[in-house]
C-alpha atoms as a PDB file:
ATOM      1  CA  UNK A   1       0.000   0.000   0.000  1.00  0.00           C
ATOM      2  CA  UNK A   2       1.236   3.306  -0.747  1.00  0.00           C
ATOM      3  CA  UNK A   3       0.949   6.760   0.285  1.00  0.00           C
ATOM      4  CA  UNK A   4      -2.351   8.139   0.479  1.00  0.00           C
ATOM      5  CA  UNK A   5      -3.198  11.684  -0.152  1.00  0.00           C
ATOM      6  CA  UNK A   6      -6.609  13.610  -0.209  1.00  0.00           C
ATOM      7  CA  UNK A   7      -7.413  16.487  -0.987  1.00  0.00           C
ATOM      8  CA  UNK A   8      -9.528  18.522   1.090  1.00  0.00           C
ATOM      9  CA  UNK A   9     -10.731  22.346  -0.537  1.00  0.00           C
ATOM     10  CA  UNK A  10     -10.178  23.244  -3.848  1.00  0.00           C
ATOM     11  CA  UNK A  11      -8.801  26.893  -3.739  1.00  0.00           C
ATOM     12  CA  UNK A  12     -10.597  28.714  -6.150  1.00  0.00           C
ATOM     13  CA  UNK A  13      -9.212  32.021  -5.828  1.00  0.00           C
ATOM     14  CA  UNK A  14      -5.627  30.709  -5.704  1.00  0.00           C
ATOM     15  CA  UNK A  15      -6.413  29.039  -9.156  1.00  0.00           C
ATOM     16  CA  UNK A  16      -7.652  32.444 -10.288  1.00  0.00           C
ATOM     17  CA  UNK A  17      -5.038  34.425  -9.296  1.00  0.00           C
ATOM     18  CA  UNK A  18      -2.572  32.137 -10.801  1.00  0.00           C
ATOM     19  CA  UNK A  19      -4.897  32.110 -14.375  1.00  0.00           C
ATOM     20  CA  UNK A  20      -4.341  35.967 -13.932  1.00  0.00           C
ATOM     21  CA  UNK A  21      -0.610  35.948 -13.355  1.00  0.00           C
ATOM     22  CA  UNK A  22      -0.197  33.935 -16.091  1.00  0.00           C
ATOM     23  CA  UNK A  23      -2.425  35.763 -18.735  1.00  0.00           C
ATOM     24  CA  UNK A  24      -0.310  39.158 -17.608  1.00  0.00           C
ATOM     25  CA  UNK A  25       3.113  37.164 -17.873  1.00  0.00           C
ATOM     26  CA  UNK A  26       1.758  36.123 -21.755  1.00  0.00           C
ATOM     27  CA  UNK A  27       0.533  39.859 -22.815  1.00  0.00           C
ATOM     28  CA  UNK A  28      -3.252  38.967 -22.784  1.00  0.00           C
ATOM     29  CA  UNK A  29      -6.249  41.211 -21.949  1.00  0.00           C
ATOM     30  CA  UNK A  30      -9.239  39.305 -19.975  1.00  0.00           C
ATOM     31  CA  UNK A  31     -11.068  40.031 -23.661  1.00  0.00           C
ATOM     32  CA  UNK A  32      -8.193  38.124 -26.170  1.00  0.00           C
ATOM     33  CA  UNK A  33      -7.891  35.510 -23.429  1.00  0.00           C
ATOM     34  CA  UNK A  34     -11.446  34.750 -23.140  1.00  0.00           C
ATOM     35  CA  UNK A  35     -12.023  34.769 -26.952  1.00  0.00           C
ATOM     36  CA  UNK A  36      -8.463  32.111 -27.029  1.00  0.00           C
ATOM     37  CA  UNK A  37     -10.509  30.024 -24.617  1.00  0.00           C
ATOM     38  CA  UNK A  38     -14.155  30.306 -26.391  1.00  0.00           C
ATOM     39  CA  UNK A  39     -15.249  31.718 -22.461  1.00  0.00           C
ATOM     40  CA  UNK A  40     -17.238  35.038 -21.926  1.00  0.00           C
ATOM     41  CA  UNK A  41     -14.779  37.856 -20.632  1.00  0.00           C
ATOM     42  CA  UNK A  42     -17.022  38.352 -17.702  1.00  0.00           C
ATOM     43  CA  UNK A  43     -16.745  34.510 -16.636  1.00  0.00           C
ATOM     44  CA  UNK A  44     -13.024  35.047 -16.938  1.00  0.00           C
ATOM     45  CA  UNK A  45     -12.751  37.632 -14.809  1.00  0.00           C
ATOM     46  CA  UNK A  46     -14.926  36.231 -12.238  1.00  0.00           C
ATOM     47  CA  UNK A  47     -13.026  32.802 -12.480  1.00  0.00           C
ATOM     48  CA  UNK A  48      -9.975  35.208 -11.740  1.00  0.00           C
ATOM     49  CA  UNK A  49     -11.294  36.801  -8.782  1.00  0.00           C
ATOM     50  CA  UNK A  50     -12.373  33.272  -7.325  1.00  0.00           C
ATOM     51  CA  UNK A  51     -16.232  33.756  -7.265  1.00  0.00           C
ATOM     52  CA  UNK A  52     -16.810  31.375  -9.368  1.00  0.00           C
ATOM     53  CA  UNK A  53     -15.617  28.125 -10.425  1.00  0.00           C
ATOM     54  CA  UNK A  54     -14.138  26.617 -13.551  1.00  0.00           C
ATOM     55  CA  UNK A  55     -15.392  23.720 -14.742  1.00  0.00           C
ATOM     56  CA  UNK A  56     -12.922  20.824 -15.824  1.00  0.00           C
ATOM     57  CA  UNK A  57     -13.290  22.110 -19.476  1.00  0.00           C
ATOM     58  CA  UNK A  58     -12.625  25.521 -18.989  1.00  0.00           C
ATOM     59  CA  UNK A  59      -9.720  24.474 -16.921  1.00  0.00           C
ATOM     60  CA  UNK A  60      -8.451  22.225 -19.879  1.00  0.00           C
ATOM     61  CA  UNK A  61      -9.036  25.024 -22.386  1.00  0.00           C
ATOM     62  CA  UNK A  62      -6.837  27.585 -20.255  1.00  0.00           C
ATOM     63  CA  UNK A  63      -3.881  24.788 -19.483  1.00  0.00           C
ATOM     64  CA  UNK A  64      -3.960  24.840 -23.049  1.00  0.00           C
ATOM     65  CA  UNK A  65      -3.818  28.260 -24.072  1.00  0.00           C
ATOM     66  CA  UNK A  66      -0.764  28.847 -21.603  1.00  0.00           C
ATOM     67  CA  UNK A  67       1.004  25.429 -23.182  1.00  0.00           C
ATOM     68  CA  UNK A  68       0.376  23.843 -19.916  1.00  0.00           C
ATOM     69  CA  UNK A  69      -0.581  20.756 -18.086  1.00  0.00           C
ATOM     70  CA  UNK A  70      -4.311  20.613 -16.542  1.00  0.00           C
ATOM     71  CA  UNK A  71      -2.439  19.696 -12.946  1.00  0.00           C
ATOM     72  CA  UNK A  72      -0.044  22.647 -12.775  1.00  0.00           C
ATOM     73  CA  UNK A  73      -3.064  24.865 -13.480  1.00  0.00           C
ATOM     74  CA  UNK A  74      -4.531  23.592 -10.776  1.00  0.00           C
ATOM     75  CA  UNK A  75      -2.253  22.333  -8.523  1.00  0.00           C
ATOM     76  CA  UNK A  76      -1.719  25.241  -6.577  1.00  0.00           C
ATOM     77  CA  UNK A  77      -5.019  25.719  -5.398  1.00  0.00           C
ATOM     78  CA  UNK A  78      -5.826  22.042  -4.188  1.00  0.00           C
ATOM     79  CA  UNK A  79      -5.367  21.648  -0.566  1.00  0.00           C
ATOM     80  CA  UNK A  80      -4.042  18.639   0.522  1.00  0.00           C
ATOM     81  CA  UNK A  81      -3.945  16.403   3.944  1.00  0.00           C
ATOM     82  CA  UNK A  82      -1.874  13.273   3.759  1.00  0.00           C
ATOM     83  CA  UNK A  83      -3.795  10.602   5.635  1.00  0.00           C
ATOM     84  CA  UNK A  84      -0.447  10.215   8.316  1.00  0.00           C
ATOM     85  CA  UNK A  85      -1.784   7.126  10.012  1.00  0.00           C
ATOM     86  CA  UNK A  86      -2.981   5.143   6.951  1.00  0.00           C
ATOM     87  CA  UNK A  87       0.612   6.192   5.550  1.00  0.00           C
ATOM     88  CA  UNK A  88       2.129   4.887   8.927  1.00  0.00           C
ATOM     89  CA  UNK A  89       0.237   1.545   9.200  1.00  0.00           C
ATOM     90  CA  UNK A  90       1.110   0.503   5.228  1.00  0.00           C
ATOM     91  CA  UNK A  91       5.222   1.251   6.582  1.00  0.00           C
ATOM     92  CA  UNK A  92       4.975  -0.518   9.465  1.00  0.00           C
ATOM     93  CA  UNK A  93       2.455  -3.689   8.354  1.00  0.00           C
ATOM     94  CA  UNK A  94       5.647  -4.846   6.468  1.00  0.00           C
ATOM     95  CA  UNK A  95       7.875  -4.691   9.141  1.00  0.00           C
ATOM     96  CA  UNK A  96       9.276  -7.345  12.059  1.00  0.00           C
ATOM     97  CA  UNK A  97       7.013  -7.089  15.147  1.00  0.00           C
ATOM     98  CA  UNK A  98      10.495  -6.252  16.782  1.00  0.00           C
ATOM     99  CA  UNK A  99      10.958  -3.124  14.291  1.00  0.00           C
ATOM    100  CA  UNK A 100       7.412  -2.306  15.019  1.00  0.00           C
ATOM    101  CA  UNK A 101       7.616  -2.385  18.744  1.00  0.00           C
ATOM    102  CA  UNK A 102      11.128  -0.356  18.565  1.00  0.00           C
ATOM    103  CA  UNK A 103       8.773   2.130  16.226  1.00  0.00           C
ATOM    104  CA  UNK A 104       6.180   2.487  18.451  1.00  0.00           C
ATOM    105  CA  UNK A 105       8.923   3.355  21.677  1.00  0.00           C
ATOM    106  CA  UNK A 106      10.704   5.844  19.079  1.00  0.00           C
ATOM    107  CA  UNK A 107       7.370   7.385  18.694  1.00  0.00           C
ATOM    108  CA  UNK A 108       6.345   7.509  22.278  1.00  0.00           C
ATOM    109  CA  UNK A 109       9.770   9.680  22.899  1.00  0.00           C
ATOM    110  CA  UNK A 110       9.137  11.874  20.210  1.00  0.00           C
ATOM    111  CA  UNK A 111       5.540  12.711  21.392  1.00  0.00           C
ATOM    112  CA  UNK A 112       6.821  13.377  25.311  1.00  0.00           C
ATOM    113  CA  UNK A 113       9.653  15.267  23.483  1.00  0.00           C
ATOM    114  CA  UNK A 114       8.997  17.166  21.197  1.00  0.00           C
ATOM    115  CA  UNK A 115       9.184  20.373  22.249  1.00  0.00           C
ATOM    116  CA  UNK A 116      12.687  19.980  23.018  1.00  0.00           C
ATOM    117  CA  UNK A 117      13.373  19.610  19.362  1.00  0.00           C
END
């Protein structure tokens, strides 16, 4: 089993700001952009301010007006929260029970520690 990640909010704004970065970096008004991406210019700008969100089309159609992949687009703006104890079980299930016992005492000295760190 391997590392498991989920993702908890999607960021809008974050996504928007970045979509807005990037049109300024490439020399394109909210109008050229939005005609490039077959969008209204007022959707655009409200998908740049965050108040509303882009579907998974309009996300592929603006990856691909900047020459860039769907996930870097959106990347940014996904927040993420590893699942730390299903990561910690799939590590230790494969281990001796005396590695696992010697984990588990490592642990315990961390946690009444760890402010001294």
């Amino acid at each position: 089993m391997g590392i498991i990640i989920m993702y908890e909010n999607i960021d809008y704004m974050l996504i928007g700001q970045k979509i807005k970065r990037l049109r300024s970096m490439n020399y394109l008004t909210q109008e050229k952009m939005a005609e490039i991406c077959d969008i209204s210019t007022s959707y655009l700008g409200h998908i740049e301010r965050g108040s509303r969100k882009l579907s998974l089309e309009t996300a592929y159609k603006i990856a691909n007006c900047f020459n860039i992949s769907l996930d870097s687009l959106i990347i940014d703006g996904i927040i993420f929260e590893e699942n730390i104890l299903h990561n910690i079980e799939a590590i230790i299930k494969k281990q001796s029970e005396t590695k696992r016992n010697n984990f588990i005492k490592i642990i315990k000295i961390l946690a009444e520690n760890i402010e001294d760190l």
